[in-house]
C-alpha atoms as a PDB file:
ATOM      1  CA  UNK A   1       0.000   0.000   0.000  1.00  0.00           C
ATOM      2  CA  UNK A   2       1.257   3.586  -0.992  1.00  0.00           C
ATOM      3  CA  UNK A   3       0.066   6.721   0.753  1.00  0.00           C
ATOM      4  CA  UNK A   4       1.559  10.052   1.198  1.00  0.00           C
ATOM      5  CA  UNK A   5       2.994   9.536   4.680  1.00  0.00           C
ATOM      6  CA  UNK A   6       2.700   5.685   4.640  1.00  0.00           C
ATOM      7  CA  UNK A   7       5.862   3.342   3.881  1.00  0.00           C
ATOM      8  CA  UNK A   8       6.059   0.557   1.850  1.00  0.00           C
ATOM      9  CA  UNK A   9       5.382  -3.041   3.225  1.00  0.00           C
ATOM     10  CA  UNK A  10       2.441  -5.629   3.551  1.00  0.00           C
ATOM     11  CA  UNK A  11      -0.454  -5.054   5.989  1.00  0.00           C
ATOM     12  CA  UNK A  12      -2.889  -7.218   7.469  1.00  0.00           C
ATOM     13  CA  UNK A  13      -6.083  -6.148   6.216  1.00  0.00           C
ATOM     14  CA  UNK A  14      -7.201  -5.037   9.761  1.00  0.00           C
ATOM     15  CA  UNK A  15      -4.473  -2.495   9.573  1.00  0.00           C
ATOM     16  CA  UNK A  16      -5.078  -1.192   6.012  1.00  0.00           C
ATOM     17  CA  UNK A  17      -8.448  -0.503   6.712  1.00  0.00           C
ATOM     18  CA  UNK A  18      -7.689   1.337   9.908  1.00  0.00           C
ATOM     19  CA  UNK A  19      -5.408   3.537   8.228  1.00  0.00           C
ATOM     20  CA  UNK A  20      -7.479   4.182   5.543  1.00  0.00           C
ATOM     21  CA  UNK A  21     -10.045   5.358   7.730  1.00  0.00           C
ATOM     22  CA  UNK A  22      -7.505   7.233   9.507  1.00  0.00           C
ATOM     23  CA  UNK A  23      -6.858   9.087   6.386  1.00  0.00           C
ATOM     24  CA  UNK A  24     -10.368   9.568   5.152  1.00  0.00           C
ATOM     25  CA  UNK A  25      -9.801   7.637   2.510  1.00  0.00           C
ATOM     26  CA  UNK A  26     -10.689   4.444   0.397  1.00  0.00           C
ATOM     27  CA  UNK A  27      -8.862   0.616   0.604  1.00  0.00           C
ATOM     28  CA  UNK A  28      -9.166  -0.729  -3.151  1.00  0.00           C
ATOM     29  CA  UNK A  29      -7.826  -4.234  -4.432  1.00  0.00           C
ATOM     30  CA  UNK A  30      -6.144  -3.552  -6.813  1.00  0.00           C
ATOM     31  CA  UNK A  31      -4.649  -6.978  -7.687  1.00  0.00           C
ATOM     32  CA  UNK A  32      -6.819  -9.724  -5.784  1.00  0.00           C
ATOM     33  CA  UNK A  33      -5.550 -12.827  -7.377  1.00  0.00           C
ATOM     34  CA  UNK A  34      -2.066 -11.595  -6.216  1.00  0.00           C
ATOM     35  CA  UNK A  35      -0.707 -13.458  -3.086  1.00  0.00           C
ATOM     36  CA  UNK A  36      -1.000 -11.724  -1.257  1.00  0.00           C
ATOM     37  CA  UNK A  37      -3.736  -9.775  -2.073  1.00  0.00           C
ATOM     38  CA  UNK A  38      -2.305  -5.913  -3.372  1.00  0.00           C
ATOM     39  CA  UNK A  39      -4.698  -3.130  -2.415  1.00  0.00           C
ATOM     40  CA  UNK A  40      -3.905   0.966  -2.666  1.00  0.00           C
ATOM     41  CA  UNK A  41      -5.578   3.604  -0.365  1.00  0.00           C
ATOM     42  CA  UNK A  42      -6.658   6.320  -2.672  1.00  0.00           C
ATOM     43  CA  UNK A  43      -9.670   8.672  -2.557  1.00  0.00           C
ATOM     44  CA  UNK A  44     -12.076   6.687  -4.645  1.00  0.00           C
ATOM     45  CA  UNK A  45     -14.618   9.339  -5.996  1.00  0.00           C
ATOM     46  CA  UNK A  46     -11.755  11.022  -7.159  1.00  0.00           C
ATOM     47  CA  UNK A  47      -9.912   8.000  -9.153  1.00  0.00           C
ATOM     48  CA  UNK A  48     -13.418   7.537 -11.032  1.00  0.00           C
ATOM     49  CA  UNK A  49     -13.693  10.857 -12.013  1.00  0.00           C
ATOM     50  CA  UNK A  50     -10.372  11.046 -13.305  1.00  0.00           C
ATOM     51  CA  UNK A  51     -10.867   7.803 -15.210  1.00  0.00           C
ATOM     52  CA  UNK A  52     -14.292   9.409 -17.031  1.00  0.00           C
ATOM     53  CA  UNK A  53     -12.194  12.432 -17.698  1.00  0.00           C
ATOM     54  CA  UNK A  54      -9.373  10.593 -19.233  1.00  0.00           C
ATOM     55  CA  UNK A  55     -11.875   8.532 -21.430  1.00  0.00           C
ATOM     56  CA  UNK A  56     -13.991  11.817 -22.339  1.00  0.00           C
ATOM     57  CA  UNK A  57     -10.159  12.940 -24.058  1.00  0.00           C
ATOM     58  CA  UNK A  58      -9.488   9.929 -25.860  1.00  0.00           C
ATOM     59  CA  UNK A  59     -12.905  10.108 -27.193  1.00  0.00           C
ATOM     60  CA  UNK A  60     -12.385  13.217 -28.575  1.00  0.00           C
ATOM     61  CA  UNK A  61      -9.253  12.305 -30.023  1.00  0.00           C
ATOM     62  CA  UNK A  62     -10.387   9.728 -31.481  1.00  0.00           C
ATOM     63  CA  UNK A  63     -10.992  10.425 -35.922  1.00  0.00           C
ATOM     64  CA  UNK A  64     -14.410  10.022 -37.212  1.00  0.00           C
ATOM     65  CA  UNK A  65     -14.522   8.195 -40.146  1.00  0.00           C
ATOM     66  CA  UNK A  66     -16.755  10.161 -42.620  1.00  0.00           C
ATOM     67  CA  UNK A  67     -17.973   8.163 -45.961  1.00  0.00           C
ATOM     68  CA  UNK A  68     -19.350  10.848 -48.589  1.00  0.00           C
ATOM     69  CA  UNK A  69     -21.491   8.553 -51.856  1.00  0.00           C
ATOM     70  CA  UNK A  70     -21.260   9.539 -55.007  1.00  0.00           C
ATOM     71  CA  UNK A  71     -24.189   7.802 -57.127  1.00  0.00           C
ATOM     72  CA  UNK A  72     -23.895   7.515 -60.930  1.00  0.00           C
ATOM     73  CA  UNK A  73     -26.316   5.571 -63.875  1.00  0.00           C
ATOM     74  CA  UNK A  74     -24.830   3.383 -65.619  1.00  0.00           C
ATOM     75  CA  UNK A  75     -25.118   5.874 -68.953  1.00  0.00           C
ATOM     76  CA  UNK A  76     -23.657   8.660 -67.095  1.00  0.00           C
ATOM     77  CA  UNK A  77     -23.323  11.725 -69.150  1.00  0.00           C
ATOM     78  CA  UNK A  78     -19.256  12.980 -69.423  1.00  0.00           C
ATOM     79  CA  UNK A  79     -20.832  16.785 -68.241  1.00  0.00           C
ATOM     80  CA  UNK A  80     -22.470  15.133 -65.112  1.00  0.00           C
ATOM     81  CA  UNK A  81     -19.398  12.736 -64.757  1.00  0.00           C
ATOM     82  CA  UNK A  82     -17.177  15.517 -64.262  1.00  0.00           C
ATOM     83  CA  UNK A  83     -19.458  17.614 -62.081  1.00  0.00           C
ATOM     84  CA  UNK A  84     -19.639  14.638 -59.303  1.00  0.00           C
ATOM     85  CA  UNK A  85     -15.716  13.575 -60.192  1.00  0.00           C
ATOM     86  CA  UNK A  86     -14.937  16.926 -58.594  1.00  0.00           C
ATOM     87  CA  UNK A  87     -17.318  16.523 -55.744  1.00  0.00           C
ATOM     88  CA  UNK A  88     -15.526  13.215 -55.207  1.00  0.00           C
ATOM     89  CA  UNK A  89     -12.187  15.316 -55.373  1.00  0.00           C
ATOM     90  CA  UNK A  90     -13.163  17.742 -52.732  1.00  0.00           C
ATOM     91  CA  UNK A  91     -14.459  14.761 -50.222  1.00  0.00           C
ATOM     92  CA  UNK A  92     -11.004  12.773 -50.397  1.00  0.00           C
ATOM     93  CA  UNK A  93      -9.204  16.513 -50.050  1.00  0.00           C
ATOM     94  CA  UNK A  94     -11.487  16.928 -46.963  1.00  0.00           C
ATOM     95  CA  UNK A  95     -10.489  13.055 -45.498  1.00  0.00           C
ATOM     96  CA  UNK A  96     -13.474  11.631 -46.149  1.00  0.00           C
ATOM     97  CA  UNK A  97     -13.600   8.046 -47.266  1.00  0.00           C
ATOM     98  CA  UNK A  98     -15.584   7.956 -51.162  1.00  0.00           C
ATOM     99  CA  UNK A  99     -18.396   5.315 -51.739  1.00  0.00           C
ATOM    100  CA  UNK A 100     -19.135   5.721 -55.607  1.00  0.00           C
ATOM    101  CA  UNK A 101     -21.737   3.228 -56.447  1.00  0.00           C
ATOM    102  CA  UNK A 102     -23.556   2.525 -59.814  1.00  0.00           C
ATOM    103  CA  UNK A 103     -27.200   1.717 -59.563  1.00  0.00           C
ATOM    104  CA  UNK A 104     -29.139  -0.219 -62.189  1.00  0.00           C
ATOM    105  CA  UNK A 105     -33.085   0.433 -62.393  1.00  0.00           C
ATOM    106  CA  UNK A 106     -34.684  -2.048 -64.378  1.00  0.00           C
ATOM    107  CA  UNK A 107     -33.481  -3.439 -67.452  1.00  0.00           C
ATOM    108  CA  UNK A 108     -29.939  -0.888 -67.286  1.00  0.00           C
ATOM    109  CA  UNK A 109     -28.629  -4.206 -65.317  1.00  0.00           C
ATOM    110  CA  UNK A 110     -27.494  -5.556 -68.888  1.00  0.00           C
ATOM    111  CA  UNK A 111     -25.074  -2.553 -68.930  1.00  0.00           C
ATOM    112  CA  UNK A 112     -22.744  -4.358 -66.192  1.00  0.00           C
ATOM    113  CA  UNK A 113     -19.472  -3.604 -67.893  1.00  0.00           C
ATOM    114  CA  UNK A 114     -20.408   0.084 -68.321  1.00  0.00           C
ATOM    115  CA  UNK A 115     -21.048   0.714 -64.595  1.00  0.00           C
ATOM    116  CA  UNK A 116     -17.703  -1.088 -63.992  1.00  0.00           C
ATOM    117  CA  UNK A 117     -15.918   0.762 -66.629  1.00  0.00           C
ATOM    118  CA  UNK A 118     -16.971   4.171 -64.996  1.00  0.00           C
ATOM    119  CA  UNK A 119     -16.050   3.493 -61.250  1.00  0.00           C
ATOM    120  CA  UNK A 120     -12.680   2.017 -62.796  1.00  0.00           C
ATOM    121  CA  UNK A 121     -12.418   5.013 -64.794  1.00  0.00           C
ATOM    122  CA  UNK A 122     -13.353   7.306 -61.673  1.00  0.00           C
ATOM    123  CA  UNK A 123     -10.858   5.233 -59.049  1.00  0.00           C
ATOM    124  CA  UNK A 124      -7.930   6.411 -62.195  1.00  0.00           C
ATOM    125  CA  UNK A 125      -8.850   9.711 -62.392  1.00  0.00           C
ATOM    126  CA  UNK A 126      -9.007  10.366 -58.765  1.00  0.00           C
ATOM    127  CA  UNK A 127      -5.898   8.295 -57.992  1.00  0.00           C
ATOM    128  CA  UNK A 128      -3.405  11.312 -56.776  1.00  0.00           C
ATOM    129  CA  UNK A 129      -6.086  12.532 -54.211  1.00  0.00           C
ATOM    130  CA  UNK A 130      -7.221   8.700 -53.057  1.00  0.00           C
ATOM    131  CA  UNK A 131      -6.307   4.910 -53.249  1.00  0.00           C
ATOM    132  CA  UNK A 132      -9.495   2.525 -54.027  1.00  0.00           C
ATOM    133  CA  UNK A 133     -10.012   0.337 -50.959  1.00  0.00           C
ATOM    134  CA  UNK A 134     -12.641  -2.265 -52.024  1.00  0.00           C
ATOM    135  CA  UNK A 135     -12.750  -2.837 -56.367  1.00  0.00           C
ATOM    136  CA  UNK A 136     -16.233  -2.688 -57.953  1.00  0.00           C
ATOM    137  CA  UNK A 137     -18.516  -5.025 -56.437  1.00  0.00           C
ATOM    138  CA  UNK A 138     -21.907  -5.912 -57.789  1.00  0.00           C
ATOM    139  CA  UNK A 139     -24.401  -5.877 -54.590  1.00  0.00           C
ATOM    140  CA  UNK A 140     -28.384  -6.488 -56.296  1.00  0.00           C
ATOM    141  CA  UNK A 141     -28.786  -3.854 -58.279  1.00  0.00           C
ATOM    142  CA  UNK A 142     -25.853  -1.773 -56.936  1.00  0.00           C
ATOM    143  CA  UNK A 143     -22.310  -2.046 -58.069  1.00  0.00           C
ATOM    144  CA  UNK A 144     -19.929  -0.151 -55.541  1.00  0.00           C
ATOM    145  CA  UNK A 145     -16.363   0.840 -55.071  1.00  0.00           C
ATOM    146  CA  UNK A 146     -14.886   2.469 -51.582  1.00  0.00           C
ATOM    147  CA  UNK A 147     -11.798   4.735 -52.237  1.00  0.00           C
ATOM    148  CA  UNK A 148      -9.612   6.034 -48.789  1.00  0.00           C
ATOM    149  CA  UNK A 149      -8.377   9.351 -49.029  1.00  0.00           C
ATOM    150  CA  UNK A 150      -4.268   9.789 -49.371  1.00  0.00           C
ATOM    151  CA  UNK A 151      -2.930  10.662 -45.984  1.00  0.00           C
ATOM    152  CA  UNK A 152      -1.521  13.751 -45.887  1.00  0.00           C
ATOM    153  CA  UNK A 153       2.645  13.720 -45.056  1.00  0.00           C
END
């Protein structure tokens, strides 16, 4: 047991107790499959408090991961193409991971290769700014591709 004026050794637990009372303080175990058992007298209200406020901070360090979608038909027009290609630019400049799917309504599911053509064509395009994490993936009647933005150096 460690206090401020108390020196190092093992206690009966009769002992502790009395001198944490004798402190106004708390006995906590901290080991109890130790032989024998190892126990600290701190103020107890306090240790919690300072264990919330220590997880509160790494909480709030902690990154967010942000995923921005980009949707596209399979016969995308090159005008509209470019007009979400730069919206795709400005998420991965931002940090925020890309999902750029293709979705097929109705019959446009024959144009499979087309939908795959344009996200591989978008993953090349955007390939200084991000690096594609998952390759097109047909999903039903959605073909998606995740790209990770570049970490910045």
């Amino acid at each position: 047991m460690v206090g401020d004026n108390v020196e190092v050794g093992i206690y009966p637990i009769a002992k502790a107790i009395a001198q944490a009372e004798e402190q106004g303080l708390d006995l906590v175990e901290i080991s109890p499959k130790a032989d024998p058992p190892v126990c600290k007298i701190i103020d107890y209200k306090k240790f919690l408090y300072e264990q919330k406020k220590r997880e509160k901070v790494m909480k709030a360090k902690a990154t967010k991961v942000i995923i921005k979608e980009i949707r596209f038909g399979p016969n995308t027009d090159d005008h509209d193409y470019e007009f979400k290609k730069k919206h795709a630019e400005k998420f991965l400049k931002d940090g925020a991971k890309l999902k750029a799917y293709v979705f097929f309504k109705g019959r446009s599911i024959v144009y499979k290769d087309k939908g795959e053509i344009l996200l591989l064509r978008l993953a090349q395009e955007l390939e200084e700014f991000g690096k594609v994490e998952q390759m097109p993936k047909l999903e039903g009647k959605r073909m998606t591709m995740f790209i990770a933005p570049k970490t910045k150096k």
